[in-house]
N, C-alpha and C. Protein backbone atom coordinates (compact mmCIF):
# COMPACT_ATOMS: atom_id res chain seq x y z
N UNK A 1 24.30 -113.81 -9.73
CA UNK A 1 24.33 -112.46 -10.24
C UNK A 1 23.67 -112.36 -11.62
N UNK A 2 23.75 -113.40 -12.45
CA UNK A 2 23.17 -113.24 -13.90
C UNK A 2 21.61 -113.24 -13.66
N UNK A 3 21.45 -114.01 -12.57
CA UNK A 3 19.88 -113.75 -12.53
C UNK A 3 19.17 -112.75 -12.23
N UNK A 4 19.84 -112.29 -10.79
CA UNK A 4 19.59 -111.09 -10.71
C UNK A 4 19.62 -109.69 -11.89
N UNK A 5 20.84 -109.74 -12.41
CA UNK A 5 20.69 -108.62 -13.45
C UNK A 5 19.34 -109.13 -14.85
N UNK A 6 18.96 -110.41 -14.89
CA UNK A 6 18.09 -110.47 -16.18
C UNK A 6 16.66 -110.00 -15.50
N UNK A 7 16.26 -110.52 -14.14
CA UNK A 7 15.22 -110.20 -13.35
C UNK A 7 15.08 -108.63 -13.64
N UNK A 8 16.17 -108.09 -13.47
CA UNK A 8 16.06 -106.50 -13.50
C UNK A 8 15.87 -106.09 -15.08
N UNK A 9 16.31 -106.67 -15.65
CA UNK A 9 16.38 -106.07 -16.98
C UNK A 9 14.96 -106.48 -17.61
N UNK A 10 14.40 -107.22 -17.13
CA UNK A 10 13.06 -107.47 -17.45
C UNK A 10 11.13 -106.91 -16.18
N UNK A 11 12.23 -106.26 -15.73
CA UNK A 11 11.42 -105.37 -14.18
C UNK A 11 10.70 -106.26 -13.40
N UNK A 12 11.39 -107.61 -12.98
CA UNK A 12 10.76 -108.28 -12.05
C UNK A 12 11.06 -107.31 -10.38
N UNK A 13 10.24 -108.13 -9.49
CA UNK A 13 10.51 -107.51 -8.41
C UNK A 13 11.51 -108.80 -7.61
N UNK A 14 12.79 -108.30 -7.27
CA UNK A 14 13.40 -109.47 -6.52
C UNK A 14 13.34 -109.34 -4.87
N UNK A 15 12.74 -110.40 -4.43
CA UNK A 15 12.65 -111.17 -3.00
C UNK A 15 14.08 -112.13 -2.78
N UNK A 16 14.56 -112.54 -2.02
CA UNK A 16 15.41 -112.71 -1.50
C UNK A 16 14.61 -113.43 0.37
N UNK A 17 14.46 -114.92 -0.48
CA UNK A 17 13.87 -115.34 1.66
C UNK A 17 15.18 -116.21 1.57
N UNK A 18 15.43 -116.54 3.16
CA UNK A 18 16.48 -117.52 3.58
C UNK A 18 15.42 -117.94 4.41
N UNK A 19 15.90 -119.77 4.20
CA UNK A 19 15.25 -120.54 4.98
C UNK A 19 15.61 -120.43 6.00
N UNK A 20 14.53 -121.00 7.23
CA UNK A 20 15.23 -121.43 8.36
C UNK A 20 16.03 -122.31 8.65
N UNK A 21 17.25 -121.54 9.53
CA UNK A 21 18.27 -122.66 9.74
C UNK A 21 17.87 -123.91 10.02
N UNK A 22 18.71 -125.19 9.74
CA UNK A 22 18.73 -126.69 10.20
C UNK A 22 19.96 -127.18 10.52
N UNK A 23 19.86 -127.41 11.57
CA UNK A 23 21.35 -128.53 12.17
C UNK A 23 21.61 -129.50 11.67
N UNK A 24 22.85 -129.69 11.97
CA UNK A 24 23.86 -130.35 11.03
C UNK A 24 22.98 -131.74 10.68
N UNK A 25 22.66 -132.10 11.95
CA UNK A 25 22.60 -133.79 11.89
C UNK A 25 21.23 -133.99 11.11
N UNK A 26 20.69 -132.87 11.05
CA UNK A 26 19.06 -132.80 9.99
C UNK A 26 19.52 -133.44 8.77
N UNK A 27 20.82 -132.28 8.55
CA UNK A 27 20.77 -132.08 7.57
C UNK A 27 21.67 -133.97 6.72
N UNK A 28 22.51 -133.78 7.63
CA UNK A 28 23.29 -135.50 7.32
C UNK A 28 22.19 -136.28 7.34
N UNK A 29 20.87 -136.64 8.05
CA UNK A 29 20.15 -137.72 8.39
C UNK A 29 19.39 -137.46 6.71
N UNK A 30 19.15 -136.07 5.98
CA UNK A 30 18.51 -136.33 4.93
C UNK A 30 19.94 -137.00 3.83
N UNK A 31 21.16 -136.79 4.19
CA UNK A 31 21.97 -136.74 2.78
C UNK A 31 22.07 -138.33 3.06
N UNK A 32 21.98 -139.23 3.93
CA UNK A 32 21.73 -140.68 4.16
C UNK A 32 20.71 -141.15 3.16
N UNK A 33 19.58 -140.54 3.31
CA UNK A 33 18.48 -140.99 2.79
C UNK A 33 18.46 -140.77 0.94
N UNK A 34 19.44 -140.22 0.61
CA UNK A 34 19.49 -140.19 -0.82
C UNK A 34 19.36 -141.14 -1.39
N UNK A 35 19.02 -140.97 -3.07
CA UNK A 35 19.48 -142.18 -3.97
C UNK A 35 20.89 -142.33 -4.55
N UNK A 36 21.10 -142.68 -5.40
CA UNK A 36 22.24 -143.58 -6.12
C UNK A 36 22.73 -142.48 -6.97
N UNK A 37 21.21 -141.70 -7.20
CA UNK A 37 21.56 -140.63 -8.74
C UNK A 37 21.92 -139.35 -7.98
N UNK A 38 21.32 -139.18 -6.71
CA UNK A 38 22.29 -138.30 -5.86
C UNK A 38 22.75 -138.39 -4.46
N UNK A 39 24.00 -138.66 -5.11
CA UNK A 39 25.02 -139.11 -3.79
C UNK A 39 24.90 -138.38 -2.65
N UNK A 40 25.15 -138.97 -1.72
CA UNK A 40 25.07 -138.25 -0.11
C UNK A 40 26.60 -137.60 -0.04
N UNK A 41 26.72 -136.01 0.30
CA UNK A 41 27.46 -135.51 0.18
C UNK A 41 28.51 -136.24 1.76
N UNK A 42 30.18 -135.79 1.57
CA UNK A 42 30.36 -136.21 3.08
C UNK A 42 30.38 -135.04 4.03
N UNK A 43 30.49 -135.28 5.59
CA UNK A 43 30.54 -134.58 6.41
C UNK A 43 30.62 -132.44 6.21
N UNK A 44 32.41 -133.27 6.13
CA UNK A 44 33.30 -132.24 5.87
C UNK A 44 32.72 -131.00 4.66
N UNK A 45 32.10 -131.93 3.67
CA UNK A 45 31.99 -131.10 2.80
C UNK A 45 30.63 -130.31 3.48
N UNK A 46 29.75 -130.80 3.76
CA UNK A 46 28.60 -130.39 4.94
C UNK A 46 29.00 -128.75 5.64
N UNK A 47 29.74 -129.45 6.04
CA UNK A 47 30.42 -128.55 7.29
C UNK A 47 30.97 -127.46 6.30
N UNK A 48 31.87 -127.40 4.95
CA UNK A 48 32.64 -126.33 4.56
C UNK A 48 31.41 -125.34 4.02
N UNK A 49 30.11 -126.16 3.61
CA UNK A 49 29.29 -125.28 3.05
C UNK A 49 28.54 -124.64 4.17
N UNK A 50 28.13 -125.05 5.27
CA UNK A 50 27.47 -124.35 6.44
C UNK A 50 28.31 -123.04 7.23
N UNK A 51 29.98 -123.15 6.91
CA UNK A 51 30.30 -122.39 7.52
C UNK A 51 30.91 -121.43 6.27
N UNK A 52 30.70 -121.27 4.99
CA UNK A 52 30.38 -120.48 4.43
C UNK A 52 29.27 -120.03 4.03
N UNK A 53 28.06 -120.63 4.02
CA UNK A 53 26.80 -119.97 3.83
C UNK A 53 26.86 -118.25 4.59
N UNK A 54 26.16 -117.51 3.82
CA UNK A 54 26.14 -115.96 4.04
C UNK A 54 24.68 -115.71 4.34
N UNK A 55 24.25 -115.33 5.47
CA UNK A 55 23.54 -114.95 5.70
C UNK A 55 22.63 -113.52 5.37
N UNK A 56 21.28 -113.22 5.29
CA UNK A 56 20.91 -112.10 4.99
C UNK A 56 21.59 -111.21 3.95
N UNK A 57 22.18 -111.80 2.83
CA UNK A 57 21.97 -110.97 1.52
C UNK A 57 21.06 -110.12 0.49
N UNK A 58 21.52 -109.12 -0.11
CA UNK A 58 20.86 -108.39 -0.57
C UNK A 58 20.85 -108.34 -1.39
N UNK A 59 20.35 -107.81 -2.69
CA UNK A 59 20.32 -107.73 -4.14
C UNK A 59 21.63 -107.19 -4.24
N UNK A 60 22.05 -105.55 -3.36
CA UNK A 60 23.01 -105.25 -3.68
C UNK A 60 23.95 -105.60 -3.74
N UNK A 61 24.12 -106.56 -1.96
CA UNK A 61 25.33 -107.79 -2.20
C UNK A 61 25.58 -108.72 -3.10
N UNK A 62 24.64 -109.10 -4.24
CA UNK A 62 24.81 -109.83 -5.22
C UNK A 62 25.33 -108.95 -5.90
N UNK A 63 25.10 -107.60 -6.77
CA UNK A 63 25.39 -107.27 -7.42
C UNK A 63 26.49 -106.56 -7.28
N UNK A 64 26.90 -106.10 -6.18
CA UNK A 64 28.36 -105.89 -6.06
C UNK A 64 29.17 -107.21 -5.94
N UNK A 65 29.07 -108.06 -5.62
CA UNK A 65 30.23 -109.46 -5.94
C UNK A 65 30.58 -109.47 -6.88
């Protein structure tokens, strides 16, 4: 939200892309391949962020949160 409101306060134009989805095991086979300086997250935690990720947000939905 802070970004959004400085973007505005400075008259950028805000875009908003979402990547294309990736399955789970994409996504575990990259958190394997990490280094040391960033740890491979576990499963679960995987999983709590995929099934809160929000799809198709809007500026407004940012700025009303």
């Amino acid at each position: 939200k802070p970004y959004v409101l400085a973007a505005q306060r400075h008259n950028y134009k805000i875009r908003i892309v979402e990547t294309p989805p990736v399955d789970l095991s994409t996504i575990m086979d990259r958190q394997q391949s990490r280094t040391d300086i960033h740890k491979a997250l576990p499963l679960e935690v995987v999983q709590g962020m995929l099934q809160r990720f929000e799809h198709n947000v809007t500026v407004d939905d940012i700025l009303n949160s």
